[in-house]
Protein backbone atom coordinates (compact mmCIF):
# COMPACT_ATOMS: atom_id res chain seq x y z
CA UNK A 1 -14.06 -13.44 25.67
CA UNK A 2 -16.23 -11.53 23.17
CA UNK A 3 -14.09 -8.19 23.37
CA UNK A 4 -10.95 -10.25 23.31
CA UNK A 5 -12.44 -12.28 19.92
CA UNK A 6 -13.86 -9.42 18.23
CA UNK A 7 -10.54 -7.58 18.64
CA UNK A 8 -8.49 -10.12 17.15
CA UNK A 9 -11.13 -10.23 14.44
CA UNK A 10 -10.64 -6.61 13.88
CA UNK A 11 -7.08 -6.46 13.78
CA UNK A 12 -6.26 -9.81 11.81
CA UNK A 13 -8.30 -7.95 8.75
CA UNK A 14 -5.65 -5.77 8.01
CA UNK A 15 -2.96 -9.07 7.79
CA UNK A 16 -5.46 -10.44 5.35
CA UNK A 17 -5.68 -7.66 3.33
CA UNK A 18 -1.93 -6.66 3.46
CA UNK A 19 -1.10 -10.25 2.59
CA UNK A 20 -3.63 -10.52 0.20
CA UNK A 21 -2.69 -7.48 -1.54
CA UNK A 22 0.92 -8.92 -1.53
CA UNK A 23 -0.19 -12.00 -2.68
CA UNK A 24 -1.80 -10.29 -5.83
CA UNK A 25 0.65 -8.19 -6.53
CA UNK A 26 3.21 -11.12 -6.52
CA UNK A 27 1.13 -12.82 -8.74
CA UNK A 28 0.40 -10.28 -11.06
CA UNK A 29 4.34 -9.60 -11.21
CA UNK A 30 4.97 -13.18 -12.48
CA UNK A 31 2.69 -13.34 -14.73
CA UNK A 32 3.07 -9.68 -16.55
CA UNK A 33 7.01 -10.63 -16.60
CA UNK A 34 6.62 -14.39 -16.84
CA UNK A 35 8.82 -15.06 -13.69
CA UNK A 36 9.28 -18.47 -12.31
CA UNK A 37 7.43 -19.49 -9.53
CA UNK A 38 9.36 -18.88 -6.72
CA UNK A 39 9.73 -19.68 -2.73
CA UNK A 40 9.08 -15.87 -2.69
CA UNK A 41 5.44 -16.47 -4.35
CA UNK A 42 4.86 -19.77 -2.55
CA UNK A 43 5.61 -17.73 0.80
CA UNK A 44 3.25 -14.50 -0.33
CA UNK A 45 0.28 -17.18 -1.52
CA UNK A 46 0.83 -19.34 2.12
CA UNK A 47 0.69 -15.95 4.45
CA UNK A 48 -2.59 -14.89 2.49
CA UNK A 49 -4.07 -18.32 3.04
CA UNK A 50 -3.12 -18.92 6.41
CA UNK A 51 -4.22 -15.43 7.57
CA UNK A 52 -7.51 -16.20 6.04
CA UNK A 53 -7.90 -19.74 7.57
CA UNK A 54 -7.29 -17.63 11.01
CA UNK A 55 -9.50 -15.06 9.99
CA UNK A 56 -12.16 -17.72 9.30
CA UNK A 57 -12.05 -19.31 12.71
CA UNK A 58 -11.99 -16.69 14.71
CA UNK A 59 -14.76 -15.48 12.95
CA UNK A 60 -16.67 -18.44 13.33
CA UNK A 61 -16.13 -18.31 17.13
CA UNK A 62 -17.48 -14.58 17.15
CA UNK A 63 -20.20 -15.92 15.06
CA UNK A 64 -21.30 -18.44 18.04
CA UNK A 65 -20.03 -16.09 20.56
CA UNK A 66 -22.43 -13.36 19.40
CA UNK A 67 -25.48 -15.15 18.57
CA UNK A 68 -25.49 -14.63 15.33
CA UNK A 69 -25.83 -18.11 14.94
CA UNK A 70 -29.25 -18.53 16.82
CA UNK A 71 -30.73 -16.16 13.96
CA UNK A 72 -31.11 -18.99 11.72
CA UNK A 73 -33.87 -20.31 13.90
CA UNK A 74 -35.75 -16.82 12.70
CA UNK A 75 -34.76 -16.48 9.15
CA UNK A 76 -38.13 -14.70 8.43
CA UNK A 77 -37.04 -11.61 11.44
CA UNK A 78 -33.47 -11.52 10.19
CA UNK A 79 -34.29 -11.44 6.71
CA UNK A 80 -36.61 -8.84 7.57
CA UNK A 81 -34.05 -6.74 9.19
CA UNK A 82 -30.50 -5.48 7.23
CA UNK A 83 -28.38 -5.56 10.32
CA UNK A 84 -29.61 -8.90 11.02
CA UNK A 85 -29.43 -9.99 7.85
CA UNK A 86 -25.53 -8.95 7.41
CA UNK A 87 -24.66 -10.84 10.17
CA UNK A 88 -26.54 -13.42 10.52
CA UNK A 89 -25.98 -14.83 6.68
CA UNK A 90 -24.50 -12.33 4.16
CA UNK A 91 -20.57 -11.42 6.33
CA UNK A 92 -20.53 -15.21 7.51
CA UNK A 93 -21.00 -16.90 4.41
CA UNK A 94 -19.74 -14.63 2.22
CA UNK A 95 -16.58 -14.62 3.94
CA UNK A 96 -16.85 -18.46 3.64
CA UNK A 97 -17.11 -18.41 0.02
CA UNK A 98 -14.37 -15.87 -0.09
CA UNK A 99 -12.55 -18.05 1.78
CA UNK A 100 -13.35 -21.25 -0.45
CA UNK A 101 -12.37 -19.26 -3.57
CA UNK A 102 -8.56 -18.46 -2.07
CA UNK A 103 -8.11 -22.20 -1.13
CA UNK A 104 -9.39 -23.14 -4.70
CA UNK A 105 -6.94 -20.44 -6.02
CA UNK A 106 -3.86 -22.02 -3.84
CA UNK A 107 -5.29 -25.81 -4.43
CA UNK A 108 -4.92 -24.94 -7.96
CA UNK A 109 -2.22 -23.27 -8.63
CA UNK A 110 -0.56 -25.92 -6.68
CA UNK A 111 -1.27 -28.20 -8.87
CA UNK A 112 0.21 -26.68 -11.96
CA UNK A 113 3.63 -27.15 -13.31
CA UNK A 114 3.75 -24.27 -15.98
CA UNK A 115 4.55 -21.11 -13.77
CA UNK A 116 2.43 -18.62 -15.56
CA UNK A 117 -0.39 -20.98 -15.40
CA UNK A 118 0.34 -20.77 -11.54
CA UNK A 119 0.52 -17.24 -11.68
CA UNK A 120 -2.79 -16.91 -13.18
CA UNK A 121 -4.52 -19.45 -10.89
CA UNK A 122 -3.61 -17.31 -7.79
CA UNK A 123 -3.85 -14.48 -9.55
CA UNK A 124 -7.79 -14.77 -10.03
CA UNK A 125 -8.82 -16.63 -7.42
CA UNK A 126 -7.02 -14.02 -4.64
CA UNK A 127 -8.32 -11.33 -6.69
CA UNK A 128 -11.85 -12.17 -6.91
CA UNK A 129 -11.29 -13.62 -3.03
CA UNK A 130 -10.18 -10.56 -1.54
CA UNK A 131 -12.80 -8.81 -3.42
CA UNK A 132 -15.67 -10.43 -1.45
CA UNK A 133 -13.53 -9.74 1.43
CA UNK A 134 -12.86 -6.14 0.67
CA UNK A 135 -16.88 -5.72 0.22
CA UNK A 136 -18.10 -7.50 3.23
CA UNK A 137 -16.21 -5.90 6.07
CA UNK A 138 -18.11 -4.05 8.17
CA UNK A 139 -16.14 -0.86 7.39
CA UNK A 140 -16.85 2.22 9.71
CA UNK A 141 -18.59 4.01 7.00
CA UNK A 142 -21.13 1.67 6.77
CA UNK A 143 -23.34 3.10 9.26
CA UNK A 144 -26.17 0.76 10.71
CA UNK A 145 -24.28 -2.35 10.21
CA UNK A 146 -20.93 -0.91 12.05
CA UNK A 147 -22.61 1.07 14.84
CA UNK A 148 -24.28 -3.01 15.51
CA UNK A 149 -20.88 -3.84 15.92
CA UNK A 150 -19.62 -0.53 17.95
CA UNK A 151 -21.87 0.53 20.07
């Protein structure tokens, strides 16, 4: 089950990025040419969410799956040790608050009625969202931390 969820895991980044990036850029169009908030946005801003939502929970399951989550019985050893430490606290709840921030974003702009105010609400909440994201995947090049997860 482990290969199968880490997999997923891997793959599904590259829908939350793509979608995030679509998101964004769907965003950014509106509010640069003060476009009306469309099904077309609504659509972009739900595929970015929902991909992260999945992301989330199969991440989550990994988490258990792993044991990362028995680290937090050791803080002091996992604090003490970066590859640990990344996965035990910093790529979970990062990712979290990553997470958090898009659903504020959507929650938000949701609740506007003035388009470029929605615009802007997804606009920087997916931006700084996928940010965090972008920063706490376990890219190849990261060396320590990715040959953890490759070995």
């Amino acid at each position: 089950m482990d290969h199968i969820l880490i997999n997923t895991h891997s793959i599904l980044r590259w829908a939350v990025l793509l979608f995030g990036l679509y998101a964004i850029t769907k965003s950014a169009r509106g509010l640069l040419y003060n476009q009306p908030y469309t099904s077309n946005h609504n659509m972009a801003a739900t595929l970015f969410v929902a991909s992260v939502h999945l992301q989330i929970i199969i991440g989550l399951l990994l988490y258990v799956a792993r044991g990362w989550a028995n680290n937090w019985g050791k803080m002091g050893e996992a604090m003490g040790n970066a590859t640990l430490r990344f996965w035990t606290v910093e790529h979970v709840l990062g990712m979290l608050l990553a997470a958090v921030l898009i659903q504020i974003g959507r929650t938000k702009s949701k609740k506007q009625t003035d388009a470029s105010k929605k615009h802007q609400q997804s606009l920087i909440f997916f931006t700084l969202g996928l940010l965090m994201i972008i920063a706490l995947i376990p890219w190849p090049f990261r060396g320590e931390i990715a040959r953890s997860l490759w070995p």
